[in-house]
Protein backbone atom coordinates (compact mmCIF):
# COMPACT_ATOMS: atom_id res chain seq x y z
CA UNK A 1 0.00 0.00 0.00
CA UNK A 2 1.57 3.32 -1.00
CA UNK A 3 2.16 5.88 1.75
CA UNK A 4 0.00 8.76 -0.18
CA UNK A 5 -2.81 6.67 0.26
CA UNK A 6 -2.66 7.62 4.02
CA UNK A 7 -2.02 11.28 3.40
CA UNK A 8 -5.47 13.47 4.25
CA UNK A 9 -6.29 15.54 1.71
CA UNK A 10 -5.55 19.08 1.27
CA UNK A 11 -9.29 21.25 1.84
CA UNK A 12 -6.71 24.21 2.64
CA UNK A 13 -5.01 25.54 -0.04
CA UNK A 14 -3.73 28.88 0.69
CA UNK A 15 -2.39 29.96 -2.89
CA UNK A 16 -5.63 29.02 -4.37
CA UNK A 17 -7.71 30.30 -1.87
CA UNK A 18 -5.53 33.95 -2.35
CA UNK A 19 -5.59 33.32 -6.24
CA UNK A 20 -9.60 33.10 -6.57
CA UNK A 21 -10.00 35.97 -4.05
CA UNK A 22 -8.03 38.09 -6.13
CA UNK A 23 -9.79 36.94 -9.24
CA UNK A 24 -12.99 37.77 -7.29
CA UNK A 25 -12.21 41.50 -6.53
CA UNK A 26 -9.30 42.82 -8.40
CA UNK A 27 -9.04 42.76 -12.49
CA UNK A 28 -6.55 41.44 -14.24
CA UNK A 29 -5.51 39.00 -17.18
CA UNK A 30 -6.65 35.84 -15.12
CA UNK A 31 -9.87 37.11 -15.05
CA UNK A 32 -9.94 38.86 -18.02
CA UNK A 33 -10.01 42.39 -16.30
CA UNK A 34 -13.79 41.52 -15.02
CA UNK A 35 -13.83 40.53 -11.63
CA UNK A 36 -16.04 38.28 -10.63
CA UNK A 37 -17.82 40.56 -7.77
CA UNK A 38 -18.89 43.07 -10.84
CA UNK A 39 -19.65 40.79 -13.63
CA UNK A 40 -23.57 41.38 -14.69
CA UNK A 41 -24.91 38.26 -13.31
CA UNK A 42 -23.73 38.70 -9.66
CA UNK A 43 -24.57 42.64 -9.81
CA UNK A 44 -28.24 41.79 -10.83
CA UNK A 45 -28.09 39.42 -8.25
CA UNK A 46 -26.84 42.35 -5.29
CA UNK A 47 -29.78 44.52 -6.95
CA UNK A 48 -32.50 42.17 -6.85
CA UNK A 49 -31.64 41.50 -3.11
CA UNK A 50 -31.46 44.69 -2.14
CA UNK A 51 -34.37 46.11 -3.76
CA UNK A 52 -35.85 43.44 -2.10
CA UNK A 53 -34.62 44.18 1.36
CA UNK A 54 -36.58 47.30 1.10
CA UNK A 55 -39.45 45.91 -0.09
CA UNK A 56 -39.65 43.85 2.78
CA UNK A 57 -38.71 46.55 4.99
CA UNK A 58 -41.25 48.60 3.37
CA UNK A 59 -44.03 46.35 3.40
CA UNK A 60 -43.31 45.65 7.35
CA UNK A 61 -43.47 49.22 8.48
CA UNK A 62 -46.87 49.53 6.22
CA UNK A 63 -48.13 46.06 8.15
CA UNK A 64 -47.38 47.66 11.38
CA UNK A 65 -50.45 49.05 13.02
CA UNK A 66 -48.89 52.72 13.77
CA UNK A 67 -52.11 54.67 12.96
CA UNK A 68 -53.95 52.48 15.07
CA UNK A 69 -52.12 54.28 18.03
CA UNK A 70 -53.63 57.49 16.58
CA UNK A 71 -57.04 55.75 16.87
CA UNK A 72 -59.22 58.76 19.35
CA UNK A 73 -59.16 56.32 22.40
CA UNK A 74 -55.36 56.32 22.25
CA UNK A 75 -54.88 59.77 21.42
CA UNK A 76 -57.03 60.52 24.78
CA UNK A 77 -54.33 58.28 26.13
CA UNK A 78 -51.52 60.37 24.95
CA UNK A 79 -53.22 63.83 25.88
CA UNK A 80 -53.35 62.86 29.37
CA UNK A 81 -49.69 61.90 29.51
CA UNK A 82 -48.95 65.35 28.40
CA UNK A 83 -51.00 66.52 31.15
CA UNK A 84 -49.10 63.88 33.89
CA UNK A 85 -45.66 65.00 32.69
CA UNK A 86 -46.33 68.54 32.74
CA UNK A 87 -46.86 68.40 36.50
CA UNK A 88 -44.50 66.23 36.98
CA UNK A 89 -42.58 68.85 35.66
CA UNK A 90 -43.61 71.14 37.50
CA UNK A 91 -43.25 68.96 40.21
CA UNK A 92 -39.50 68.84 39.89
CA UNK A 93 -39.29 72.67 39.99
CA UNK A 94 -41.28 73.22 42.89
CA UNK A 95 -44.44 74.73 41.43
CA UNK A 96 -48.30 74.02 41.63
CA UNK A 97 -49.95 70.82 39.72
CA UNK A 98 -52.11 72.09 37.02
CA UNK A 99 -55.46 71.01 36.66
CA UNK A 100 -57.30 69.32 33.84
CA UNK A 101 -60.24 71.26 32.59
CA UNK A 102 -62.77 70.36 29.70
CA UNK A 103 -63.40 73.67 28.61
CA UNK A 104 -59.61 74.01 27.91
CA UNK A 105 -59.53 70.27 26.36
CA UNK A 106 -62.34 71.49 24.24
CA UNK A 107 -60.63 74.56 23.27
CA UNK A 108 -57.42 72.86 22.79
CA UNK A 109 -59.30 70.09 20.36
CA UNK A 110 -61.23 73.05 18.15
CA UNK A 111 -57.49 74.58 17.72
CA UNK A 112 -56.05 71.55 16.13
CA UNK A 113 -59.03 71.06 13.99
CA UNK A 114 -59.21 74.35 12.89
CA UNK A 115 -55.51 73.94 11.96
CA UNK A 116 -56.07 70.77 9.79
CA UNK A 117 -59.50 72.00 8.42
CA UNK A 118 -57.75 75.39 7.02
CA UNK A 119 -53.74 73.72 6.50
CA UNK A 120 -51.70 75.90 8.92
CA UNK A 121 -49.44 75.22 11.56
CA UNK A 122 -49.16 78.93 13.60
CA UNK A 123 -50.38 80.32 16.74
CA UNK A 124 -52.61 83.00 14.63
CA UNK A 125 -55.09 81.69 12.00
CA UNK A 126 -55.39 82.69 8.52
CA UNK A 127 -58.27 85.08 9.46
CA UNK A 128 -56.65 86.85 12.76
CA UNK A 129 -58.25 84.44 15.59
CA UNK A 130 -55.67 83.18 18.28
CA UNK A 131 -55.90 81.81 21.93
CA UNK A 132 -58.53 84.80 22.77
CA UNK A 133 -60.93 83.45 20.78
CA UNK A 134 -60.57 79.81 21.20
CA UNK A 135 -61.18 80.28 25.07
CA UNK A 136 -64.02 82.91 24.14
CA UNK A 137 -65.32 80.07 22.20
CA UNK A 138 -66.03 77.92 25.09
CA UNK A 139 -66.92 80.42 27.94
CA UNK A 140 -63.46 80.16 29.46
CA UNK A 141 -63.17 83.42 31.52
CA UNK A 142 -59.33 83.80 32.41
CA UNK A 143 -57.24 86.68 33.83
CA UNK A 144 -53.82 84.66 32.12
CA UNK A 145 -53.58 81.84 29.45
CA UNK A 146 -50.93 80.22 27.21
CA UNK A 147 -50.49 78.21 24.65
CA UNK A 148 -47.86 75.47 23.42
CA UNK A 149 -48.23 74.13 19.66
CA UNK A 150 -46.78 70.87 17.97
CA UNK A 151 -46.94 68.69 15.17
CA UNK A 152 -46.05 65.75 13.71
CA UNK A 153 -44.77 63.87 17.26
CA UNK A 154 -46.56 59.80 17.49
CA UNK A 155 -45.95 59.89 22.07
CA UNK A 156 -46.18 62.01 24.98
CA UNK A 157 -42.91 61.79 25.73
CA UNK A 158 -41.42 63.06 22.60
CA UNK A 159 -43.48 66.52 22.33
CA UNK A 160 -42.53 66.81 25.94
CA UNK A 161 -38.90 66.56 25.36
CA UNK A 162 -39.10 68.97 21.98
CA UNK A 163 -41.21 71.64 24.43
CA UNK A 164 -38.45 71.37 26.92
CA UNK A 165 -35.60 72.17 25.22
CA UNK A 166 -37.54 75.24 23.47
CA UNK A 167 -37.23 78.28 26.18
CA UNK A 168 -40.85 79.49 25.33
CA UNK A 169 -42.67 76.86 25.22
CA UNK A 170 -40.41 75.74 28.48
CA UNK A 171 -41.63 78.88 29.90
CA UNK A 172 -45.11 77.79 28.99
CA UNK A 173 -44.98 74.80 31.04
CA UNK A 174 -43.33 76.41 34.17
CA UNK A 175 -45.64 79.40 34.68
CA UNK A 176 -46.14 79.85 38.24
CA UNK A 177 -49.56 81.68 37.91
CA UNK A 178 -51.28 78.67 36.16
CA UNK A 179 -54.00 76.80 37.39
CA UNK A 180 -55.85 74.72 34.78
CA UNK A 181 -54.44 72.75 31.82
CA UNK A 182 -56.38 71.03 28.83
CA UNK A 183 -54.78 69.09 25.14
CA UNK A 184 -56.16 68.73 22.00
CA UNK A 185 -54.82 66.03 20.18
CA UNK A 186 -56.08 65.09 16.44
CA UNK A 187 -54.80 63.44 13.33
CA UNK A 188 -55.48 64.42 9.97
CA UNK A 189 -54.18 65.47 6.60
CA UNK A 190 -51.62 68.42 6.34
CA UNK A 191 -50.32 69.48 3.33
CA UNK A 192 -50.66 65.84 1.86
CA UNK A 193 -49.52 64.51 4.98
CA UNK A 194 -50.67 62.45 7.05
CA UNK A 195 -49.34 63.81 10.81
CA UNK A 196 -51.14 64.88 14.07
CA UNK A 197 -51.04 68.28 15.22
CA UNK A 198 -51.17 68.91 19.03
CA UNK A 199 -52.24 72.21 21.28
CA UNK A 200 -51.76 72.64 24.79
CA UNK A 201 -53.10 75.64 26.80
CA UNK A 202 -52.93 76.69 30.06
CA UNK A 203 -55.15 79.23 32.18
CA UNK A 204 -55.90 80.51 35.34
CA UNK A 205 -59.58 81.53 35.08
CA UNK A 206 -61.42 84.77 36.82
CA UNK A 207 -62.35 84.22 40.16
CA UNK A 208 -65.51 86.42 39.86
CA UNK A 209 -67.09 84.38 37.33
CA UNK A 210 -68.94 81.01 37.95
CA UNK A 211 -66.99 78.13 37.51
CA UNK A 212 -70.23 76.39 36.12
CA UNK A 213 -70.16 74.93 32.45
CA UNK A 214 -72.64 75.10 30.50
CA UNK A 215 -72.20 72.11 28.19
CA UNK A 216 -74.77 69.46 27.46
CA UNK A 217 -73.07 66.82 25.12
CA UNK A 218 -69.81 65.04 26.33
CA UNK A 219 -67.23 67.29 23.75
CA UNK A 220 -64.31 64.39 24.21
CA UNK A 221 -66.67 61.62 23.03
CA UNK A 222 -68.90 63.17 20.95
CA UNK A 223 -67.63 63.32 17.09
CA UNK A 224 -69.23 65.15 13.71
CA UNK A 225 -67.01 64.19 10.89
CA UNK A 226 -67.26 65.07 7.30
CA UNK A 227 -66.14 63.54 3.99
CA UNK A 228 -66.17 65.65 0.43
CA UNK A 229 -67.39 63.21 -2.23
CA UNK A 230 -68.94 63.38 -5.57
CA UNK A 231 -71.87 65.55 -6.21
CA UNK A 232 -71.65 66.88 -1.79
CA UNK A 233 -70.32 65.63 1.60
CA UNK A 234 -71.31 63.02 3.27
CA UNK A 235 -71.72 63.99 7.07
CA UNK A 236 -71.99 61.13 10.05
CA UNK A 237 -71.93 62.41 14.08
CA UNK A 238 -72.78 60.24 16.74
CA UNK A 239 -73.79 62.97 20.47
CA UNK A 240 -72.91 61.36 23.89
CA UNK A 241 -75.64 64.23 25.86
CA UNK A 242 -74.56 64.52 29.25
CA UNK A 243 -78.14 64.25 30.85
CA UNK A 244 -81.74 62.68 29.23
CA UNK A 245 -83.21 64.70 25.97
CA UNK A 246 -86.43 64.03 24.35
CA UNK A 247 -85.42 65.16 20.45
CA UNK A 248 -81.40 65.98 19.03
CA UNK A 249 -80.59 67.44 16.17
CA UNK A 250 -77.77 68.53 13.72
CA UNK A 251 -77.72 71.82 12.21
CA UNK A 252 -75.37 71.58 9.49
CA UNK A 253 -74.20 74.06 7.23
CA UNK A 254 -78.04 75.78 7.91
CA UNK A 255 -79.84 71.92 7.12
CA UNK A 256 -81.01 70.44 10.04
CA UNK A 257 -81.17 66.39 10.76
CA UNK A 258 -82.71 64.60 13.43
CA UNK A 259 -80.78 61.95 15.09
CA UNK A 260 -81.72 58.66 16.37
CA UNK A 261 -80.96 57.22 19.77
CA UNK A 262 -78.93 54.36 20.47
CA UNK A 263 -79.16 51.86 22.98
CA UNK A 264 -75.61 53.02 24.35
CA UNK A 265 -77.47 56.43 25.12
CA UNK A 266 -76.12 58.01 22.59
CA UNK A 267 -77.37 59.87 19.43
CA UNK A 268 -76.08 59.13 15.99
CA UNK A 269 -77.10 59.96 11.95
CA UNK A 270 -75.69 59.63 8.58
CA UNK A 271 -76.63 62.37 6.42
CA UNK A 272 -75.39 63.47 2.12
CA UNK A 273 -76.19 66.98 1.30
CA UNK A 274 -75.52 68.01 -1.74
CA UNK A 275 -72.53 71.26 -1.03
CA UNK A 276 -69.76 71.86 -2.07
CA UNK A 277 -67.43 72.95 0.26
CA UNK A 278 -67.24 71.53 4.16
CA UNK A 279 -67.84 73.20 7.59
CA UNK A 280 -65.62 73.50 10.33
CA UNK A 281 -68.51 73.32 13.01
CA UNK A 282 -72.32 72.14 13.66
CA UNK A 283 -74.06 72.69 15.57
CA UNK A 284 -75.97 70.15 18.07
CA UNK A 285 -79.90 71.02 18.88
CA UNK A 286 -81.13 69.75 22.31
CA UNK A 287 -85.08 69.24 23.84
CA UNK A 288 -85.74 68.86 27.30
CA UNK A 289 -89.54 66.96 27.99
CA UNK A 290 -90.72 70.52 28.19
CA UNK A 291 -89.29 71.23 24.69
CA UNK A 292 -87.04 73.97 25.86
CA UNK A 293 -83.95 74.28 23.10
CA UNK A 294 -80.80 74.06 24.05
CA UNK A 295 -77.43 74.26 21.39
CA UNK A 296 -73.81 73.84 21.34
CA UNK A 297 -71.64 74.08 18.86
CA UNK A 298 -69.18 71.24 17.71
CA UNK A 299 -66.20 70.67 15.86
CA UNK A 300 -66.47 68.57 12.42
CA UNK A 301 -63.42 67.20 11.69
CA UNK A 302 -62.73 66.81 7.98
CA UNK A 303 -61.65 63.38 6.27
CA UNK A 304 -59.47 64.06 3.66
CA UNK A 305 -57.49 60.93 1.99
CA UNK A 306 -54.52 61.98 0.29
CA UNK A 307 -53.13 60.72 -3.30
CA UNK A 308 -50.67 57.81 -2.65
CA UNK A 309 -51.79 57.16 0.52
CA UNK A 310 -49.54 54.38 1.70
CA UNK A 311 -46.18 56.40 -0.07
CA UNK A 312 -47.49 58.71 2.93
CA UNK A 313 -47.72 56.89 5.76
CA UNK A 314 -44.71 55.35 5.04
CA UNK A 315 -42.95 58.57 4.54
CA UNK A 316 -44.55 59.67 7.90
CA UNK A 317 -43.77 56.43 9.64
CA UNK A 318 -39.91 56.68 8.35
CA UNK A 319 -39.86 60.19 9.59
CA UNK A 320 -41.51 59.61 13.02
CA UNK A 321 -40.70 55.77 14.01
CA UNK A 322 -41.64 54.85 16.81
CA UNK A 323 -38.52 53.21 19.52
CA UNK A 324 -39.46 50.04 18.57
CA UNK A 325 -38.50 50.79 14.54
CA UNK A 326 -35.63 52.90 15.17
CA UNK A 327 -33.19 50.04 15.49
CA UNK A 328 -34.28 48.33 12.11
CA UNK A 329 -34.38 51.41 10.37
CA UNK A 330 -30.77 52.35 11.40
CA UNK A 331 -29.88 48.61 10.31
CA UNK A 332 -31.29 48.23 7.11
CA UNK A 333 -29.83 51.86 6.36
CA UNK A 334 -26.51 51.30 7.47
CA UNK A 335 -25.95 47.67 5.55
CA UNK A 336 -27.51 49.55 2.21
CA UNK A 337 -24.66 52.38 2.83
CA UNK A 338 -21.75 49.52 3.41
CA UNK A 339 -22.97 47.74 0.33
CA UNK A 340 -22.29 51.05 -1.57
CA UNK A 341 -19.39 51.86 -0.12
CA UNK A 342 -17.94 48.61 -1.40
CA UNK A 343 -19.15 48.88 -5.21
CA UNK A 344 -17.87 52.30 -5.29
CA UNK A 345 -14.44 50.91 -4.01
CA UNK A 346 -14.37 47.92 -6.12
CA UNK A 347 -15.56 49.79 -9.17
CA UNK A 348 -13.02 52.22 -8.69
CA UNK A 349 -10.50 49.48 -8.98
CA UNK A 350 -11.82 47.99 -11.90
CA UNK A 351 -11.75 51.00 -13.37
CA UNK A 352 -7.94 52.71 -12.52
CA UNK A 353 -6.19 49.41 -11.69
CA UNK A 354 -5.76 48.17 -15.00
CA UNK A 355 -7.18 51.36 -16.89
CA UNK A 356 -5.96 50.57 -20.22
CA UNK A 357 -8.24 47.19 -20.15
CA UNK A 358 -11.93 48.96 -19.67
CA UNK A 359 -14.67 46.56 -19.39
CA UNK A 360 -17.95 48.44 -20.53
CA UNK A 361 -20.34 45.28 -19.62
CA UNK A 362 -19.26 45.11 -16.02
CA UNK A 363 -18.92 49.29 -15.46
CA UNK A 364 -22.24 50.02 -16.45
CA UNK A 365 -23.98 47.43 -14.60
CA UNK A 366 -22.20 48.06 -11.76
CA UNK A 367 -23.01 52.25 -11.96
CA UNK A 368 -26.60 51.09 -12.35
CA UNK A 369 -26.59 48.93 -9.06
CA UNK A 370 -24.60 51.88 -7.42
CA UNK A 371 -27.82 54.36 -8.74
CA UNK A 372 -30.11 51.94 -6.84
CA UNK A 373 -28.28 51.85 -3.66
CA UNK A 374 -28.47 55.45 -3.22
CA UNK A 375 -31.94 55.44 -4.23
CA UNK A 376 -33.02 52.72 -1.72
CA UNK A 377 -30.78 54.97 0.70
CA UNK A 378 -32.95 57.81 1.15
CA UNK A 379 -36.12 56.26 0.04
């Protein structure tokens, strides 16, 4: 038996191992100045997994339920945390706790849907109304009052920290002379956006006046929304009244609807009338048994649905991800920015190392796939 029979065999070879790297990344005559990392086959290859690693990407942030945290329940959610970590800090600098009232909630809530329903973002509206006038709006007497604005923030926390670290808005939330807080939170379209836009105002109300509200519908749970389609809007509302009525009713742009009670205790309609352009408010008509009248006015909020809906949200989600998303956001972008680092290196070899021997079918292919990366980049 010969002795090479007993030798193992070689899996290791070093040379060849270094020899079909080489031919791998760096041109030359072995490989016929086309490496084998940029010939056309392998580059489709690194573009069709790519593209495909944001598609999935893509498709997971659309799958998760982000806008379901927006949902009114959860917004209420979020409002109160603003109110919690305002006093707690306020707390932290020695000063009063603030206390929630519904007339400020309510004039909070008609602020941000004024600010959706006419697309601005600014302490002043288009036609001269500010904080005045919102509080005027829902009987709030005050001898001081404030106001803090934001937009576009998914959790408590967040707008808190951006208020902070702005002096007047800090200022805002560390007024000594403050006594009642209420937030408005609501989602909606902004300039073809989908986003949430979120006031917070602050009062201390006069003394001399009664501190007795004169609301009859519960404002926070009560909704009037309305939806431009073809040939007029479709309205719906459904009134939560605060104590028994015989007979409600909706006075919309100057039509009035009657509304039917559900078993819940609550009143509800869906109504088309054929207009053109949607209101801002409604208002609600309320009979005691002896058929005195009693109104209040309520905000409609608008549903708009913007062109390319999901581009949006995921443009909104990418630019506002929650903690949870950050992480495979950072990944995916990093590993796309490593990749093209690496064809821009390697392409710049093929190209200079041996520049005499120009491949056209592997330079092109590989500029294409280079295009993509920075396209899936800062897509």
């Amino acid at each position: 038996m010969k002795n090479n029979e007993f030798e193992k065999p070689k899996y290791f070879d070093k040379k060849r191992i270094q020899k079909n790297f080489k031919n791998f990344l760096i041109p030359s005559q072995e490989n016929d100045f086309q490496p084998y990392v940029l010939r056309p086959k392998r580059v489709g290859f690194y573009a069709g997994a790519s593209f495909l690693i944001k598609i999935i990407l893509i498709s997971f942030l659309l799958a998760m339920p982000t806008f379901a945290w927006l949902s009114p329940d959860v917004l209420k959610v979020e409002a109160h945390k603003i109110i919690t970590l305002t006093n707690k800090l306020r707390i932290e600098n020695q000063l009063n706790i603030l206390k929630e009232n519904v007339l400020l909630d309510e004039a909070a809530y008609r602020k941000t849907n004024d600010m959706i329903t006419y697309q601005y973002f600014s302490h002043t509206a288009p036609d001269g109304r500010n904080i005045s006038d919102w509080l005027k709006a829902v009987n709030y007497d005050y001898t001081l009052a404030g106001e803090n604005l934001a937009i576009s923030f998914l959790t408590a926390e967040d707008v808190m920290n951006a208020w902070e670290n702005s002096p007047l808005h800090r200022e805002n939330l560390l007024e000594p002379k403050y006594e009642d807080i209420g937030v408005g939170i609501l989602k909606g379209n902004f300039e073809g956006v989908d986003t949430i836009l979120i006031a917070q105002y602050f009062g201390t109300q006069n003394k001399k006046i009664s501190q007795k509200e004169k609301h009859f519908i519960n404002k926070l749970d009560s909704k009037l929304f309305s939806k431009e389609e073809s040939g007029g809007i479709k309205i719906k509302v459904k009134i939560f009244p605060l104590k028994n009525f015989e007979k409600i009713q909706l006075n919309y742009l100057d039509k009035v609807f009657d509304l039917k009670k559900n078993d819940d205790g609550s009143w509800s309609g869906e109504f088309f009338i054929k207009e053109k352009a949607c209101s801002p408010f409604g208002k609600i008509i309320l009979y005691d048994k002896n058929k005195k009248k009693k109104s209040e006015l309520i905000s409609c909020e608008k549903i708009k649905k913007p062109a390319f809906f999901l581009l949006n949200k995921y443009f909104f989600i990418k630019s506002n991800p929650a903690k949870v998303l950050k992480p495979l956001l950072i990944f995916s972008n990093r590993f796309l920015k490593i990749l093209l680092a690496f064809f821009l290196f390697f392409l710049f070899l093929a190209i200079f190392v041996e520049i005499k021997h120009q491949r056209k079918k592997i330079i092109f292919p590989t500029l294409a796939l280079i295009f993509l990366l920075f396209f899936l980049i800062y897509f």
